[in-house]
C-alpha atoms as a PDB file:
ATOM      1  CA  UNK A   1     -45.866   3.022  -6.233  1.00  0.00           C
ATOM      2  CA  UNK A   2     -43.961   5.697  -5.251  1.00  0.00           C
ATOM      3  CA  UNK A   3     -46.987   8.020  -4.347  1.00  0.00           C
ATOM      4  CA  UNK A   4     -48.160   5.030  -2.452  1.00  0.00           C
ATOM      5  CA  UNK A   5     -44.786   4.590  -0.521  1.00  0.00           C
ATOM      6  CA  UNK A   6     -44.738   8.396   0.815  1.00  0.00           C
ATOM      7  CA  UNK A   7     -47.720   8.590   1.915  1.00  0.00           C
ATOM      8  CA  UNK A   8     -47.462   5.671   3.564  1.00  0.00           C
ATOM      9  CA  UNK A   9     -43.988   7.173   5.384  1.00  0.00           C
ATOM     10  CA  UNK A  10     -45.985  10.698   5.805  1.00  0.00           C
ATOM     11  CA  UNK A  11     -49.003   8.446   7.414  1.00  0.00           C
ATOM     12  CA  UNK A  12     -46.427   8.496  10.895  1.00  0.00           C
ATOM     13  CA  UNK A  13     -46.392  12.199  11.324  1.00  0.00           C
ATOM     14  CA  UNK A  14     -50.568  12.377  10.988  1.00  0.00           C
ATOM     15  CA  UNK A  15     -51.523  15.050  13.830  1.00  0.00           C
ATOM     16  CA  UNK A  16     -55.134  15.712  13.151  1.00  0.00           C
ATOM     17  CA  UNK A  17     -58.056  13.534  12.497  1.00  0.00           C
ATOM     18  CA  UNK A  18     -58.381  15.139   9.078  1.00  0.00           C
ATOM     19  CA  UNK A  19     -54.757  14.491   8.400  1.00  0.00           C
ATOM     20  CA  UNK A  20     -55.444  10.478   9.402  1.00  0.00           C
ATOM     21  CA  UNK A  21     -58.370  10.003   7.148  1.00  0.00           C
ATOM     22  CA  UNK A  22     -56.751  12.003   4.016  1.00  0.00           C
ATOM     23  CA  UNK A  23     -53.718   9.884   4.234  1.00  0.00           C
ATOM     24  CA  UNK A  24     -55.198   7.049   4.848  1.00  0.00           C
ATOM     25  CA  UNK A  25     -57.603   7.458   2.121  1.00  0.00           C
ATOM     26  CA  UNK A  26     -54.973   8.614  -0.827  1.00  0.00           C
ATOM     27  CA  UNK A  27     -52.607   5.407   0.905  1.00  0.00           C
ATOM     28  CA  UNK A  28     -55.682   3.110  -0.175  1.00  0.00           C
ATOM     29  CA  UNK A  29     -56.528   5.194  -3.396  1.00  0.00           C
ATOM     30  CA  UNK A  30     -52.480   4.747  -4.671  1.00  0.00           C
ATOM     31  CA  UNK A  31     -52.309   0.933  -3.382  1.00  0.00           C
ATOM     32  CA  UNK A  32     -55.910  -0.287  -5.550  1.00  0.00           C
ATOM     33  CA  UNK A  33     -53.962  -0.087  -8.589  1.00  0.00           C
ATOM     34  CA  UNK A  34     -50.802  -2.428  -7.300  1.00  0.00           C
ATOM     35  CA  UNK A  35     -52.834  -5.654  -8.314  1.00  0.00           C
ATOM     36  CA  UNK A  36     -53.944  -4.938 -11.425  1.00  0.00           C
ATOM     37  CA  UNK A  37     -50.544  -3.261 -12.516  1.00  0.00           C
ATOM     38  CA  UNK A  38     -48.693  -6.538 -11.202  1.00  0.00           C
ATOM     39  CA  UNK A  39     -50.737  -8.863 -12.897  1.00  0.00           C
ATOM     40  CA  UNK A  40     -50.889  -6.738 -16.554  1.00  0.00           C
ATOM     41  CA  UNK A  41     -46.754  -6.283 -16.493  1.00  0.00           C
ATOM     42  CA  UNK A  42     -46.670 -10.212 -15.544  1.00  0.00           C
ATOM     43  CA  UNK A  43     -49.150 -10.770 -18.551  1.00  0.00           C
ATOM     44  CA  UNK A  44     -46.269  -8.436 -20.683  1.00  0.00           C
ATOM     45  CA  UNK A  45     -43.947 -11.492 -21.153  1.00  0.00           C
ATOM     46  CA  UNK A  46     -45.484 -14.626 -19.724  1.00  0.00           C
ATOM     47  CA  UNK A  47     -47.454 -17.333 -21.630  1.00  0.00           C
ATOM     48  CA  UNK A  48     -51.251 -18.275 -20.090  1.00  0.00           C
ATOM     49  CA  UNK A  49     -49.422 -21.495 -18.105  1.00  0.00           C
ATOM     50  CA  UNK A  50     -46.682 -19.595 -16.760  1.00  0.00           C
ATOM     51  CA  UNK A  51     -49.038 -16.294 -16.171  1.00  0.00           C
ATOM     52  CA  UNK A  52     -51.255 -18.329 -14.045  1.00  0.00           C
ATOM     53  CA  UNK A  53     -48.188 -20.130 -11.933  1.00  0.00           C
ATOM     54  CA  UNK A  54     -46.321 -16.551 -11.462  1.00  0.00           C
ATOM     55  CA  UNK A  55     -49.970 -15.046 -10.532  1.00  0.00           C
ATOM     56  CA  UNK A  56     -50.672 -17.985  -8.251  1.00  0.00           C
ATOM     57  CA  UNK A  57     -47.189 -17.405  -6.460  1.00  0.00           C
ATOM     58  CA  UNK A  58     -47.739 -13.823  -5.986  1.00  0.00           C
ATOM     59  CA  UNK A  59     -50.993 -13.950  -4.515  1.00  0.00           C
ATOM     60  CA  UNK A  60     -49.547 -16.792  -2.443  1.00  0.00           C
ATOM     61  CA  UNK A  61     -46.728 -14.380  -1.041  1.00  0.00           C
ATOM     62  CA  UNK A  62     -49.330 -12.155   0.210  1.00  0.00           C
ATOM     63  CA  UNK A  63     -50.825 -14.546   2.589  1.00  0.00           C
ATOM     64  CA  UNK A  64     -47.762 -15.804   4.038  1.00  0.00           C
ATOM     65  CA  UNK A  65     -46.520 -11.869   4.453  1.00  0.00           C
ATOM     66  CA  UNK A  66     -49.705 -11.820   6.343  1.00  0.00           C
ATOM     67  CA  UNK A  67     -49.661 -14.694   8.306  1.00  0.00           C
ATOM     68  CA  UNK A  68     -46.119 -13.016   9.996  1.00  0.00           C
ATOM     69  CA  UNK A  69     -46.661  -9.487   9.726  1.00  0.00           C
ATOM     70  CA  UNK A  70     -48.276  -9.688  12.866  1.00  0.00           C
ATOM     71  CA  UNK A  71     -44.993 -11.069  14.820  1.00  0.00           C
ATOM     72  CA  UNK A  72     -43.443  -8.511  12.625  1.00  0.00           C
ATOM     73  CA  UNK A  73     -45.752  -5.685  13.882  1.00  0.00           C
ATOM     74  CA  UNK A  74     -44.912  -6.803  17.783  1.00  0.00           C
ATOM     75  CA  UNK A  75     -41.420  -6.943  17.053  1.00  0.00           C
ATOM     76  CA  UNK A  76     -41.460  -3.323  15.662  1.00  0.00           C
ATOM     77  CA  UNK A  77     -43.717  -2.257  18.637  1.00  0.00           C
ATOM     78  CA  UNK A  78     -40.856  -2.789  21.343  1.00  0.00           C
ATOM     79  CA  UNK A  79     -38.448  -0.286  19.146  1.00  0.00           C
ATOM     80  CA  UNK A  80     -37.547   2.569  22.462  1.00  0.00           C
ATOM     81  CA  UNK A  81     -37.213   5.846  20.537  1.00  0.00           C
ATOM     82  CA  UNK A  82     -38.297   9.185  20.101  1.00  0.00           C
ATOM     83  CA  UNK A  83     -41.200   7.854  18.188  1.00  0.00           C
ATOM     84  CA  UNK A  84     -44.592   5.733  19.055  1.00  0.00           C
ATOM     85  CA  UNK A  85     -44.153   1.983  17.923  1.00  0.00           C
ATOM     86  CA  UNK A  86     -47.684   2.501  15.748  1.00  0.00           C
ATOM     87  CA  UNK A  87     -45.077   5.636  13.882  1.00  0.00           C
ATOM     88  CA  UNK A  88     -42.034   2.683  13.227  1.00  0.00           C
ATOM     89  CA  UNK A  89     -44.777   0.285  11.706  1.00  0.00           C
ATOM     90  CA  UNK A  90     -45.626   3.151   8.610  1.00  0.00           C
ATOM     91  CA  UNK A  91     -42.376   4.064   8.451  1.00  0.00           C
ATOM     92  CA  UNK A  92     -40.867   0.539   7.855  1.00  0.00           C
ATOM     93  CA  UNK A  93     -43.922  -0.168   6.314  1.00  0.00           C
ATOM     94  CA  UNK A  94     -45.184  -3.084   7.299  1.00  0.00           C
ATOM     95  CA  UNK A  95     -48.265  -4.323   5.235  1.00  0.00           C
ATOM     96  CA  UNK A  96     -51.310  -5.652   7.247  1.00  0.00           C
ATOM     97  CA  UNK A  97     -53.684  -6.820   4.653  1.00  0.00           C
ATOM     98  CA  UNK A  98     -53.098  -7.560   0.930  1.00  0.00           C
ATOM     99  CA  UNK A  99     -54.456  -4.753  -1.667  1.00  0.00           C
ATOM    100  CA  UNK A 100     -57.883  -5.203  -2.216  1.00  0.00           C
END
Protein backbone atom coordinates (compact mmCIF):
# COMPACT_ATOMS: atom_id res chain seq x y z
CA UNK A 1 0.00 0.00 0.00
CA UNK A 2 2.52 2.23 0.62
CA UNK A 3 4.45 1.58 -2.73
CA UNK A 4 1.09 2.07 -4.26
CA UNK A 5 0.45 5.48 -2.45
CA UNK A 6 3.91 7.11 -3.73
CA UNK A 7 3.73 6.36 -6.82
CA UNK A 8 0.55 7.45 -7.05
CA UNK A 9 1.85 11.10 -5.40
CA UNK A 10 5.11 10.79 -7.83
CA UNK A 11 2.42 10.10 -10.84
CA UNK A 12 1.91 14.40 -10.61
CA UNK A 13 5.45 15.27 -11.39
CA UNK A 14 5.47 12.67 -14.69
CA UNK A 15 7.47 14.82 -17.43
CA UNK A 16 8.06 12.32 -20.15
CA UNK A 17 5.90 9.85 -21.86
CA UNK A 18 8.13 7.10 -20.53
CA UNK A 19 7.83 8.49 -17.07
CA UNK A 20 3.67 8.38 -17.55
CA UNK A 21 3.49 4.83 -18.67
CA UNK A 22 6.16 3.46 -15.94
CA UNK A 23 4.21 5.05 -13.23
CA UNK A 24 1.23 4.34 -14.34
CA UNK A 25 2.05 0.82 -14.91
CA UNK A 26 3.91 0.05 -11.32
CA UNK A 27 0.55 2.36 -9.81
CA UNK A 28 -1.65 -0.56 -11.40
CA UNK A 29 0.99 -3.39 -10.68
CA UNK A 30 1.02 -2.21 -6.57
CA UNK A 31 -2.96 -1.58 -6.54
CA UNK A 32 -3.91 -5.54 -8.14
CA UNK A 33 -3.01 -6.89 -4.92
CA UNK A 34 -5.39 -4.38 -2.65
CA UNK A 35 -8.45 -6.79 -3.27
CA UNK A 36 -7.19 -9.85 -2.61
CA UNK A 37 -5.15 -8.61 0.53
CA UNK A 38 -8.52 -6.94 1.85
CA UNK A 39 -10.56 -9.78 1.45
CA UNK A 40 -7.76 -12.56 2.98
CA UNK A 41 -7.11 -10.13 6.29
CA UNK A 42 -11.14 -9.84 6.45
CA UNK A 43 -11.22 -13.76 6.12
CA UNK A 44 -8.35 -13.57 9.30
CA UNK A 45 -11.13 -13.06 11.94
CA UNK A 46 -14.56 -13.18 10.39
CA UNK A 47 -16.94 -16.21 10.22
CA UNK A 48 -18.37 -17.21 6.40
CA UNK A 49 -21.82 -15.00 7.33
CA UNK A 50 -20.08 -12.11 8.56
CA UNK A 51 -17.09 -12.50 5.79
CA UNK A 52 -19.63 -12.29 3.12
CA UNK A 53 -21.64 -9.09 4.78
CA UNK A 54 -18.14 -7.17 5.51
CA UNK A 55 -17.04 -8.26 1.76
CA UNK A 56 -20.41 -7.19 0.40
CA UNK A 57 -20.01 -3.69 2.21
CA UNK A 58 -16.63 -3.13 0.94
CA UNK A 59 -17.22 -3.78 -2.52
CA UNK A 60 -20.34 -1.66 -2.01
CA UNK A 61 -18.11 1.40 -0.82
CA UNK A 62 -16.32 1.26 -3.99
CA UNK A 63 -19.21 2.03 -6.14
CA UNK A 64 -20.57 4.77 -4.21
CA UNK A 65 -16.73 6.34 -4.02
CA UNK A 66 -17.23 6.09 -7.68
CA UNK A 67 -20.43 7.33 -8.26
CA UNK A 68 -18.94 10.93 -6.52
CA UNK A 69 -15.46 10.88 -7.37
CA UNK A 70 -16.37 12.51 -10.38
CA UNK A 71 -17.94 15.76 -8.51
CA UNK A 72 -14.91 15.19 -6.44
CA UNK A 73 -12.52 15.30 -9.47
CA UNK A 74 -14.35 18.80 -10.72
CA UNK A 75 -14.15 20.15 -7.42
CA UNK A 76 -10.33 19.48 -7.26
CA UNK A 77 -10.00 20.78 -10.90
CA UNK A 78 -10.91 24.53 -9.93
CA UNK A 79 -7.89 24.43 -7.14
CA UNK A 80 -5.71 28.03 -8.64
CA UNK A 81 -2.11 27.09 -7.83
CA UNK A 82 1.19 26.57 -9.01
CA UNK A 83 0.11 23.20 -10.16
CA UNK A 84 -2.32 21.71 -13.10
CA UNK A 85 -5.74 20.53 -11.54
CA UNK A 86 -4.99 16.84 -13.35
CA UNK A 87 -1.41 17.21 -10.67
CA UNK A 88 -4.00 17.99 -7.35
CA UNK A 89 -6.19 14.88 -8.41
CA UNK A 90 -2.82 12.26 -7.88
CA UNK A 91 -1.72 14.08 -5.25
CA UNK A 92 -4.97 13.97 -3.13
CA UNK A 93 -5.52 10.90 -4.71
CA UNK A 94 -8.63 10.60 -5.83
CA UNK A 95 -9.60 7.01 -7.06
CA UNK A 96 -11.47 6.76 -10.46
CA UNK A 97 -12.22 3.15 -10.83
CA UNK A 98 -12.17 0.35 -8.21
CA UNK A 99 -8.98 -2.16 -8.36
CA UNK A 100 -9.49 -4.59 -10.82
Amino acid sequence: MTCWGVFTIAHAWTKTNGMLIAFSLMIGLFEAGFYPTACFYLSTFYTRYDLAIRIGLFYGMYAIAGAFSGAIAFGIFQINGPLHGWQYLFIIGIPDHPPS
